[in-house]
C-alpha atoms as a PDB file:
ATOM      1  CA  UNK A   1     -19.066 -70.800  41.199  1.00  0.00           C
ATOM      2  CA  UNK A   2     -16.706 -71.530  38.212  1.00  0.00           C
ATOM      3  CA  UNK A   3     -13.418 -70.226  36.779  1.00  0.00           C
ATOM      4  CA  UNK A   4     -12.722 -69.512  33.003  1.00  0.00           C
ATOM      5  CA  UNK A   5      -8.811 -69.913  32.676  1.00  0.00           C
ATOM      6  CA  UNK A   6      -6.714 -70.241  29.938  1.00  0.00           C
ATOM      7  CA  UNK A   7      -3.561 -72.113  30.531  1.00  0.00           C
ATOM      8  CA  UNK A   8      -0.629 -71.663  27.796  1.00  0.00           C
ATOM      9  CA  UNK A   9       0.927 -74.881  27.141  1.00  0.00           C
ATOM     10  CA  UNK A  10       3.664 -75.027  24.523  1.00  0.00           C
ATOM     11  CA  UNK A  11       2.651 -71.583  22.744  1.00  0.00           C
ATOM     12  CA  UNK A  12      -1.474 -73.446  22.566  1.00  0.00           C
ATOM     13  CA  UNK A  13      -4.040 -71.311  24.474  1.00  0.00           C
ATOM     14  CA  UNK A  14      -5.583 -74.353  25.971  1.00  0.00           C
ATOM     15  CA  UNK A  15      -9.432 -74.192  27.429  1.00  0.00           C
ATOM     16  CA  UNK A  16     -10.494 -77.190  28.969  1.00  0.00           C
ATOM     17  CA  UNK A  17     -14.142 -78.471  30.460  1.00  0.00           C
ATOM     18  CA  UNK A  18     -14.581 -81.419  32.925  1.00  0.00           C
ATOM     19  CA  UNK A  19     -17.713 -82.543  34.000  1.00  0.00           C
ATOM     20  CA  UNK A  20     -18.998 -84.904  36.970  1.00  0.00           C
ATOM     21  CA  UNK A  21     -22.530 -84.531  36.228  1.00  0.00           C
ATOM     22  CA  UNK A  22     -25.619 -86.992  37.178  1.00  0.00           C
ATOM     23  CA  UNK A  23     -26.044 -88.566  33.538  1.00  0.00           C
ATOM     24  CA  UNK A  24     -29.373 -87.497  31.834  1.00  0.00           C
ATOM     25  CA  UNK A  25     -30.900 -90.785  31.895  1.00  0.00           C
ATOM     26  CA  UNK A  26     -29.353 -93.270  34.563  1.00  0.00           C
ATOM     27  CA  UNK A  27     -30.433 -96.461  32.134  1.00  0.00           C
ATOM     28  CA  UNK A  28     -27.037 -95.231  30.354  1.00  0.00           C
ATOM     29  CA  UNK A  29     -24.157 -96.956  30.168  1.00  0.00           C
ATOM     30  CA  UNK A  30     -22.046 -93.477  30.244  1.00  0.00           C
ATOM     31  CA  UNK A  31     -19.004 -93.115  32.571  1.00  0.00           C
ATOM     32  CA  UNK A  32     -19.598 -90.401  35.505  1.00  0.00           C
ATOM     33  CA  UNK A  33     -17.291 -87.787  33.544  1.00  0.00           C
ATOM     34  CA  UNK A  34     -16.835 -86.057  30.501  1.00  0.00           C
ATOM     35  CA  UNK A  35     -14.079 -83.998  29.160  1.00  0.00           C
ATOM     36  CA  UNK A  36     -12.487 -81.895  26.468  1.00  0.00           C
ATOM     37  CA  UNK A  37      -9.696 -79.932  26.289  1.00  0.00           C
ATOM     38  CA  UNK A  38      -8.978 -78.024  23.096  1.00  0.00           C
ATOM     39  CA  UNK A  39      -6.278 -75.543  21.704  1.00  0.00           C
ATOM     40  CA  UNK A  40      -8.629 -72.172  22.267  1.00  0.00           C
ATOM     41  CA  UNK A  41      -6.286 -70.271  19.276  1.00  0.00           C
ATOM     42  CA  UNK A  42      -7.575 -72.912  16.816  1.00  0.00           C
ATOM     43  CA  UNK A  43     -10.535 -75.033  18.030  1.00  0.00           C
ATOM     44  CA  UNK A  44      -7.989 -78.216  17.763  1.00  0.00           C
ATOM     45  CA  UNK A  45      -9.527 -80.918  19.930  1.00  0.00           C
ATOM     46  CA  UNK A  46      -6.422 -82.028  22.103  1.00  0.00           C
ATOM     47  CA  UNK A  47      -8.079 -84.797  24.074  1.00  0.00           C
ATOM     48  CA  UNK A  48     -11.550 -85.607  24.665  1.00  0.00           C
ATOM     49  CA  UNK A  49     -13.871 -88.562  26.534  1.00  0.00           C
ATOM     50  CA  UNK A  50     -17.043 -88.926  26.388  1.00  0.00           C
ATOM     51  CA  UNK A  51     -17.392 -85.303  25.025  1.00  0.00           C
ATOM     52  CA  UNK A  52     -20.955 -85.716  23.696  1.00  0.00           C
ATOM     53  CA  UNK A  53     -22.454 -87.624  26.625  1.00  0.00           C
ATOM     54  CA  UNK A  54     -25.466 -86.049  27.690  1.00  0.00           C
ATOM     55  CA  UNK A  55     -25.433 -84.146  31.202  1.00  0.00           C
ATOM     56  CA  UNK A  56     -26.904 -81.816  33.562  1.00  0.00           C
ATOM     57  CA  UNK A  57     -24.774 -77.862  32.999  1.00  0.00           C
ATOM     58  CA  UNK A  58     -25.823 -77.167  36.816  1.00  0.00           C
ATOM     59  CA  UNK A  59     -24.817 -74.237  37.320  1.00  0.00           C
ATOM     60  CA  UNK A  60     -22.562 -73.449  34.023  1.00  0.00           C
ATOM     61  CA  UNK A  61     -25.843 -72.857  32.824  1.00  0.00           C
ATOM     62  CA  UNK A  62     -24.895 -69.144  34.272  1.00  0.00           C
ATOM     63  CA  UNK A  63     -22.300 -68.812  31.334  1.00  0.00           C
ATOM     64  CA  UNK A  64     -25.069 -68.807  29.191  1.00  0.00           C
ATOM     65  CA  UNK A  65     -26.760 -66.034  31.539  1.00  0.00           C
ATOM     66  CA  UNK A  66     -23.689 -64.175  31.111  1.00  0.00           C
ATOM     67  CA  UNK A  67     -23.169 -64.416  27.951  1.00  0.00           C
ATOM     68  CA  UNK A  68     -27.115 -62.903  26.985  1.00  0.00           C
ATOM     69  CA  UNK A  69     -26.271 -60.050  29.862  1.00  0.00           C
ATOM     70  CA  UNK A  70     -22.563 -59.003  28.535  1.00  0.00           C
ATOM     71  CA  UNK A  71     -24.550 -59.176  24.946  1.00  0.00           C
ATOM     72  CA  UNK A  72     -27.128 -56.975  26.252  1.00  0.00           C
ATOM     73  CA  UNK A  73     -24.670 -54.908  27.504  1.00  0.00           C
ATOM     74  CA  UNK A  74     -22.851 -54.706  24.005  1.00  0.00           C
ATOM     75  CA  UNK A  75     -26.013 -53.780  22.475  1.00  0.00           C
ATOM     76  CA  UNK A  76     -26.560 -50.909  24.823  1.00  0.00           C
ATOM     77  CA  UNK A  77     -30.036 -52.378  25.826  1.00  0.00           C
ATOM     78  CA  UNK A  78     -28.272 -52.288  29.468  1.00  0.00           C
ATOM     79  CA  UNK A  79     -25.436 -50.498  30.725  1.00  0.00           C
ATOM     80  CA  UNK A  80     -23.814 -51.462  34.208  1.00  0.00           C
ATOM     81  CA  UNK A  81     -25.915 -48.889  35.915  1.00  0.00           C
ATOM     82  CA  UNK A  82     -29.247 -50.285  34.713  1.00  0.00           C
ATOM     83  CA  UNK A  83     -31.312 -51.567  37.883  1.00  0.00           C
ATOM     84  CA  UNK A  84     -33.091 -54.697  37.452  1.00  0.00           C
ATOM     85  CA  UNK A  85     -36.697 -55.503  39.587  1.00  0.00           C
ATOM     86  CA  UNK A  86     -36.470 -58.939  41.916  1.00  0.00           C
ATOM     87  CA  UNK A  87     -39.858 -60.424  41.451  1.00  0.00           C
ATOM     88  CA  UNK A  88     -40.993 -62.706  43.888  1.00  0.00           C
ATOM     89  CA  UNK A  89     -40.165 -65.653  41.551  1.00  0.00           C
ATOM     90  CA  UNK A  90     -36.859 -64.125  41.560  1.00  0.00           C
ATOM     91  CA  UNK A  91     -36.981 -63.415  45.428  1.00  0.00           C
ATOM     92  CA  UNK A  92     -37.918 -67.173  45.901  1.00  0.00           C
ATOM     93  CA  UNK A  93     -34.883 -69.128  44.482  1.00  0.00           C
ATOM     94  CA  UNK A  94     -32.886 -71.222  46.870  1.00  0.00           C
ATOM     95  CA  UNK A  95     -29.741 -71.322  47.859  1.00  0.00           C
ATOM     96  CA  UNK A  96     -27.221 -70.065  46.672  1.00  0.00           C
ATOM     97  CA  UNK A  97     -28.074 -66.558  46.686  1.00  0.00           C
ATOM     98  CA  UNK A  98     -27.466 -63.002  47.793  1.00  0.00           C
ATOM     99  CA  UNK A  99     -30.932 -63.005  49.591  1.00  0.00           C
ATOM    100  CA  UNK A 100     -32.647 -60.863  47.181  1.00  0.00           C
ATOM    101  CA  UNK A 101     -36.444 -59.312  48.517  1.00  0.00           C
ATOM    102  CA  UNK A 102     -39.171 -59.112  46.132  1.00  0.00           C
ATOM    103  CA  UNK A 103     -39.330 -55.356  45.523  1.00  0.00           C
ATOM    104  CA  UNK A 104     -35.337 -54.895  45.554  1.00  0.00           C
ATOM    105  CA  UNK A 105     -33.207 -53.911  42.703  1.00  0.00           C
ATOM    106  CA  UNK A 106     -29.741 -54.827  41.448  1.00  0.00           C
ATOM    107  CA  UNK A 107     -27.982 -52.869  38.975  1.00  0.00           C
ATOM    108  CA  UNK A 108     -25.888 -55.124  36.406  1.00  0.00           C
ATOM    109  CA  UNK A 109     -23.241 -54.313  37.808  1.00  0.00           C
ATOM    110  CA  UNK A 110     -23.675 -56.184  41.152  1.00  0.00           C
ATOM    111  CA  UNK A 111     -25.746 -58.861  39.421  1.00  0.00           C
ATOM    112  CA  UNK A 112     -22.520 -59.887  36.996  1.00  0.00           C
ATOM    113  CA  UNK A 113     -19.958 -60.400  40.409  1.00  0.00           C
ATOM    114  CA  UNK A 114     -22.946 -62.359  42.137  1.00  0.00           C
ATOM    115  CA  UNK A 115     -23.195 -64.781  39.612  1.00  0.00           C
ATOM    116  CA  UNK A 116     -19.769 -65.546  39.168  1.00  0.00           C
ATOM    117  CA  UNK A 117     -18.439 -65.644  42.373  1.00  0.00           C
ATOM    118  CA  UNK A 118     -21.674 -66.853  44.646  1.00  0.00           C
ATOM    119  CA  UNK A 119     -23.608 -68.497  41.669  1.00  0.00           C
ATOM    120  CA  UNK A 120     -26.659 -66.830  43.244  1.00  0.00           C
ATOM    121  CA  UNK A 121     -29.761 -68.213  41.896  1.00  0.00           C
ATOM    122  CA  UNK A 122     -31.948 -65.177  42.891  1.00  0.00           C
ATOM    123  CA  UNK A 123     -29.710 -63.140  40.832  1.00  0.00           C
ATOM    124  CA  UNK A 124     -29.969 -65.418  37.593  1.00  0.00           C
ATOM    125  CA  UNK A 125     -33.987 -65.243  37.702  1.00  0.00           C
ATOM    126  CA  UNK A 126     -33.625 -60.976  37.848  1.00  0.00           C
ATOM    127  CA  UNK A 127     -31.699 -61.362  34.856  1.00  0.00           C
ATOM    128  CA  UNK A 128     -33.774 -63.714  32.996  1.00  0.00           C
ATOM    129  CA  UNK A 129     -36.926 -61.233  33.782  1.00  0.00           C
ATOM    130  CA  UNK A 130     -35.215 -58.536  33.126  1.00  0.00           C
ATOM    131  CA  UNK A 131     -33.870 -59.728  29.439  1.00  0.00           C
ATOM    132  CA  UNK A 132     -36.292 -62.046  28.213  1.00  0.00           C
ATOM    133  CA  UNK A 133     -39.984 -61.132  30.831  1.00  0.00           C
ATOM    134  CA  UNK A 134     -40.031 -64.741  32.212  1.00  0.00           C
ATOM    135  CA  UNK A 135     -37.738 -66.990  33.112  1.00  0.00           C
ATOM    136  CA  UNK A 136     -39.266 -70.074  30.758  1.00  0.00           C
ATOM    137  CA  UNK A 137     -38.876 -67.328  27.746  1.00  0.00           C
ATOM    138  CA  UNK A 138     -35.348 -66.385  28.834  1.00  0.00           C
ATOM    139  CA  UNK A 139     -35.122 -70.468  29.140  1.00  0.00           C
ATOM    140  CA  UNK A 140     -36.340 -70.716  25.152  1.00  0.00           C
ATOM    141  CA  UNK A 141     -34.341 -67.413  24.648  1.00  0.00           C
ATOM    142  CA  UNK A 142     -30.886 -68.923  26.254  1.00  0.00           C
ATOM    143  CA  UNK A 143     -31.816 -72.439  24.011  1.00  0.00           C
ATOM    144  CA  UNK A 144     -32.014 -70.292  20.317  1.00  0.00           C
ATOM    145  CA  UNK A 145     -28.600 -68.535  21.127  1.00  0.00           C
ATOM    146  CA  UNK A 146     -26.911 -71.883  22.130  1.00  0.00           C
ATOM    147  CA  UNK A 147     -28.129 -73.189  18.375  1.00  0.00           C
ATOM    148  CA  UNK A 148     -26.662 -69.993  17.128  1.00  0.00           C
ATOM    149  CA  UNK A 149     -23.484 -70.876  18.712  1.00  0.00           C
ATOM    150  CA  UNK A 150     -23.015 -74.155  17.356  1.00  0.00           C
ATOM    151  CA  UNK A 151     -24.087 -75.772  20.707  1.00  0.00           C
ATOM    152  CA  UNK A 152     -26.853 -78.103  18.909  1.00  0.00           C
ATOM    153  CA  UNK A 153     -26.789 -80.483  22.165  1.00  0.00           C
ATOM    154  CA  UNK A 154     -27.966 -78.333  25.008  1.00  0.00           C
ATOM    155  CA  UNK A 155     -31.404 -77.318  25.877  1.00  0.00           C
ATOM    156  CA  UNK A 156     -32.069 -74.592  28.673  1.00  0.00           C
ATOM    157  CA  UNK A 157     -34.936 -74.175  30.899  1.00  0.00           C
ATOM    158  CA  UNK A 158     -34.358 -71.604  33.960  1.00  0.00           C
ATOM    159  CA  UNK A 159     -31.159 -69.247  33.871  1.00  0.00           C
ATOM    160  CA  UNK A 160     -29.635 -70.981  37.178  1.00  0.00           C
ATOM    161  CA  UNK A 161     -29.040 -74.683  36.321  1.00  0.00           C
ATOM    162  CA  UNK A 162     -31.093 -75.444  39.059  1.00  0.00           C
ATOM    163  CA  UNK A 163     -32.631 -79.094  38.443  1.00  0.00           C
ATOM    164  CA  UNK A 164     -35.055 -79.339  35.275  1.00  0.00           C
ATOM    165  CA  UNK A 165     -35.367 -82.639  33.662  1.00  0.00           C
ATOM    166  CA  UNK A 166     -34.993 -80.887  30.329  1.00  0.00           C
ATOM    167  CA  UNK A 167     -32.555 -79.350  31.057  1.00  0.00           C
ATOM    168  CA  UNK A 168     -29.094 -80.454  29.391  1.00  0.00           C
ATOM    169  CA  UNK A 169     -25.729 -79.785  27.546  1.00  0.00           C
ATOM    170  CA  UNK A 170     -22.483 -81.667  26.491  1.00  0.00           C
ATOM    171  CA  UNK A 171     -18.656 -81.055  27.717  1.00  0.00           C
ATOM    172  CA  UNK A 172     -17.892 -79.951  23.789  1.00  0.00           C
ATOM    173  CA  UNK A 173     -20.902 -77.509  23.915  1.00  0.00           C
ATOM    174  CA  UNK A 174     -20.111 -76.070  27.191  1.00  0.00           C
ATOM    175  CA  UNK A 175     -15.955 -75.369  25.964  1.00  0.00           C
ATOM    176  CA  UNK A 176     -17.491 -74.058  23.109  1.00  0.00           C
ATOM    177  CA  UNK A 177     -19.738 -71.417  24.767  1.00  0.00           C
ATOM    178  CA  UNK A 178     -16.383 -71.135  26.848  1.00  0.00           C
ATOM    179  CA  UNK A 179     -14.218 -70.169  23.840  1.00  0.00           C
ATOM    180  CA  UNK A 180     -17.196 -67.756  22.555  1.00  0.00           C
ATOM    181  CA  UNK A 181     -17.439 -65.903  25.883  1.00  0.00           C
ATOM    182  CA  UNK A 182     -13.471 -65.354  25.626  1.00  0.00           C
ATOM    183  CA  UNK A 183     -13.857 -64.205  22.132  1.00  0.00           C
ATOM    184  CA  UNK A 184     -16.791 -62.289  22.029  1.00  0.00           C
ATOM    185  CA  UNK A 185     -16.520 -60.249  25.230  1.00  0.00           C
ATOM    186  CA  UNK A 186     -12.684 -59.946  25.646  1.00  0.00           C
ATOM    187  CA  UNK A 187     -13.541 -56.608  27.303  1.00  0.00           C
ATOM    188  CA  UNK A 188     -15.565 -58.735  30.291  1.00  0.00           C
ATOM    189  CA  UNK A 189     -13.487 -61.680  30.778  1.00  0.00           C
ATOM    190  CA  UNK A 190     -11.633 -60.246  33.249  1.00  0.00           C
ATOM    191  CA  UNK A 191     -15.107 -60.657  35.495  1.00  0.00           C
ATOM    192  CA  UNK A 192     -13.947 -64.304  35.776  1.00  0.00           C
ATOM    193  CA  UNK A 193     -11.129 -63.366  38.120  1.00  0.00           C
ATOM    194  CA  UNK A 194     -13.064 -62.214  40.804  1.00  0.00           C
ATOM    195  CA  UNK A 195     -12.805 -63.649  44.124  1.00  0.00           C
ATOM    196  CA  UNK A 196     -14.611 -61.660  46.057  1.00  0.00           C
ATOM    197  CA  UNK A 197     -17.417 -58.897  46.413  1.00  0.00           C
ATOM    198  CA  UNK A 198     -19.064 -56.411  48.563  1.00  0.00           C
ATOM    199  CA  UNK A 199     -23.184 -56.326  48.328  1.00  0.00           C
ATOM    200  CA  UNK A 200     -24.752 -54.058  50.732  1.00  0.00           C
ATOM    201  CA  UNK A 201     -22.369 -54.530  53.073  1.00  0.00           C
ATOM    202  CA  UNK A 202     -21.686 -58.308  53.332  1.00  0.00           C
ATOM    203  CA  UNK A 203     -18.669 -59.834  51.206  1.00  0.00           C
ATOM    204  CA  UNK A 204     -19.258 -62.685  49.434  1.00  0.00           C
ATOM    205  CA  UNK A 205     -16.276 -64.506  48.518  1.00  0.00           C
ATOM    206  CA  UNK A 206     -16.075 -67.292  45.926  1.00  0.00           C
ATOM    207  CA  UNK A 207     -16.761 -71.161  47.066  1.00  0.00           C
ATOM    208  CA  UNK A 208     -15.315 -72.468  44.171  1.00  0.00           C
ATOM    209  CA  UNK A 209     -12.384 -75.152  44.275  1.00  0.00           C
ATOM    210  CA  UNK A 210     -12.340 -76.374  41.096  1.00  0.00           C
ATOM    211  CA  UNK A 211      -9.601 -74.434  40.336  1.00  0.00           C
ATOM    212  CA  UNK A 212      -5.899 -75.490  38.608  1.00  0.00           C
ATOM    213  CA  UNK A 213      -3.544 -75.230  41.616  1.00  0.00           C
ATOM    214  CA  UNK A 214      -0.738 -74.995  39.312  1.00  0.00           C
ATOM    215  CA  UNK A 215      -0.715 -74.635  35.981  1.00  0.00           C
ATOM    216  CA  UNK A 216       3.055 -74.501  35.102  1.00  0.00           C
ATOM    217  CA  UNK A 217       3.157 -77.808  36.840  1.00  0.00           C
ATOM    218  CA  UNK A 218       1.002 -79.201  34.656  1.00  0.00           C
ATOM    219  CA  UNK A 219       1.866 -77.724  31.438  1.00  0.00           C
ATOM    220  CA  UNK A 220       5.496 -78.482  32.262  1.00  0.00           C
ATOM    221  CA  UNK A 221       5.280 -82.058  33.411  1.00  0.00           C
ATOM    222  CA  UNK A 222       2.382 -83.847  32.459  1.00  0.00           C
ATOM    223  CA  UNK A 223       0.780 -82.757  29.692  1.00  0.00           C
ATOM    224  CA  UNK A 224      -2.352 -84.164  29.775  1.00  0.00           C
ATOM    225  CA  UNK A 225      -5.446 -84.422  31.072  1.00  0.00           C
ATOM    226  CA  UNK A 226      -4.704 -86.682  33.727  1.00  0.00           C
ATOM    227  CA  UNK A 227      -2.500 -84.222  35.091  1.00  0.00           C
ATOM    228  CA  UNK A 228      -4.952 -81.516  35.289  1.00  0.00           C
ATOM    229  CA  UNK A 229      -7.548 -84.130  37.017  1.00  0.00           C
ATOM    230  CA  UNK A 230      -4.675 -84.703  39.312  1.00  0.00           C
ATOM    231  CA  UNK A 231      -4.356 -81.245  40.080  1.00  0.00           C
ATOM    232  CA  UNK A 232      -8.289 -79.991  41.010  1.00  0.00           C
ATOM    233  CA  UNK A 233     -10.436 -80.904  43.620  1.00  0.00           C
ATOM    234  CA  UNK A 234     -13.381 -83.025  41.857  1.00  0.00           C
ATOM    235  CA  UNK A 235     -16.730 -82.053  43.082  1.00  0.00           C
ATOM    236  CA  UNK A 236     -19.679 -84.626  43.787  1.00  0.00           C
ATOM    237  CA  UNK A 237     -22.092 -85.396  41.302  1.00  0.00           C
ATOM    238  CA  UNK A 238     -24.357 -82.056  39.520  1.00  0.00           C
ATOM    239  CA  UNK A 239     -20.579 -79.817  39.435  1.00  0.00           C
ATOM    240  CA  UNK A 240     -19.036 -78.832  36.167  1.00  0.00           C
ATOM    241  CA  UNK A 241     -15.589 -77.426  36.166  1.00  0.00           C
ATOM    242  CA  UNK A 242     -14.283 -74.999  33.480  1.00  0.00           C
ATOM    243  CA  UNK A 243     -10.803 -74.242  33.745  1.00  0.00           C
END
């Protein structure tokens, strides 16, 4: 689904976010992408455009799903044994998913893995009933903890980033939930390496592309963010890429 990576480029820790979203209202005059890339160690902004354009988080929205379940997790009002009910809203949600039956249960532990690496949408909704009862409360829930977090741009409505009209964010809010996920739950970023998983059987390995190919070729050469651009696959319209 996404990658969190941090790329060192002349002693910076640098965290960049590039989006190729729909814009939030088409009667703008916005260019397709945004960007920012900043210095991770010290919130430096080291090149941005269009960083506060309005756009759809798609499914980045899951970063703030993660974030409110490693939280959880912190607080010890789950552990990574706890089993979470699928509902049959939760059992309904469209691809991608893990193909989740109403009645079923995922422990966290599964449920984490499944939304990084198959951005499964059933998944999302099981962890949005299971932390905040409903999905429109975890929706409001997700919204207060982005204001908390500086991110005073982005409104959430369902814990997937599947399509809400309301539903929105900015390329500086999104590398700043980025940066807080790396600083808040160092003990958990290392969930964003996964590539693949085993659930009940069936291995589901990660679709994502929007990955640096090589970093010390980018760091080492072009410094930049054309460079990077140059170096990822960009997705169609409604894909985010955090690198």
């Amino acid at each position: 689904m996404f990658a969190l990576k941090r790329a060192v480029r002349k002693g910076f820790l640098v965290l960049a976010v590039v989006l190729s979203l729909s814009l939030v209202n088409q009667a703008q005059a916005n260019p397709r992408y945004s960007s920012i890339v900043i210095d991770a160690d010290t919130g430096a902004v080291l090149h941005e455009s269009n960083a506060d354009a309005s756009r759809y988080p798609a499914s980045l929205t899951k970063m703030m799903t993660l974030y409110m379940l490693f939280e959880a997790i912190e607080q010890r009002k789950m552990t990574l044994d706890t089993r979470m009910q699928v509902s049959v809203h939760a059992a309904s949600m469209p691809q991608t998913n893990i193909g989740l039956r109403t009645g079923d249960s995922i422990s966290v532990r599964d449920a984490i893995p499944a939304l990084i690496v198959r951005s499964a949408n059933d998944v999302a909704a099981v962890v949005a009933e299971a932390l905040g009862s409903s999905e429109a409360n975890f929706g409001r829930m997700m919204t207060d903890k982005a204001r908390k977090l500086g991110m005073h741009s982005t409104t959430f409505r369902n814990a997937s980033g599947l399509p809400n009209g309301e539903q929105k964010t900015t390329a500086r809010d999104l590398v700043t939930l980025s940066a807080r996920l790396m600083k808040d739950f160092s003990n958990h970023y290392h969930y964003f390496s996964t590539r693949s998983f085993n659930y009940k059987g069936t291995i589901y390995r990660s679709h994502n592309r929007m990955v640096v190919s090589n970093t010390q070729v980018w760091t080492a050469r072009k410094p930049d963010l054309s460079a990077l651009l140059d170096s990822m696959w960009l997705p169609p319209p409604s894909a985010v890429i955090v690198v």
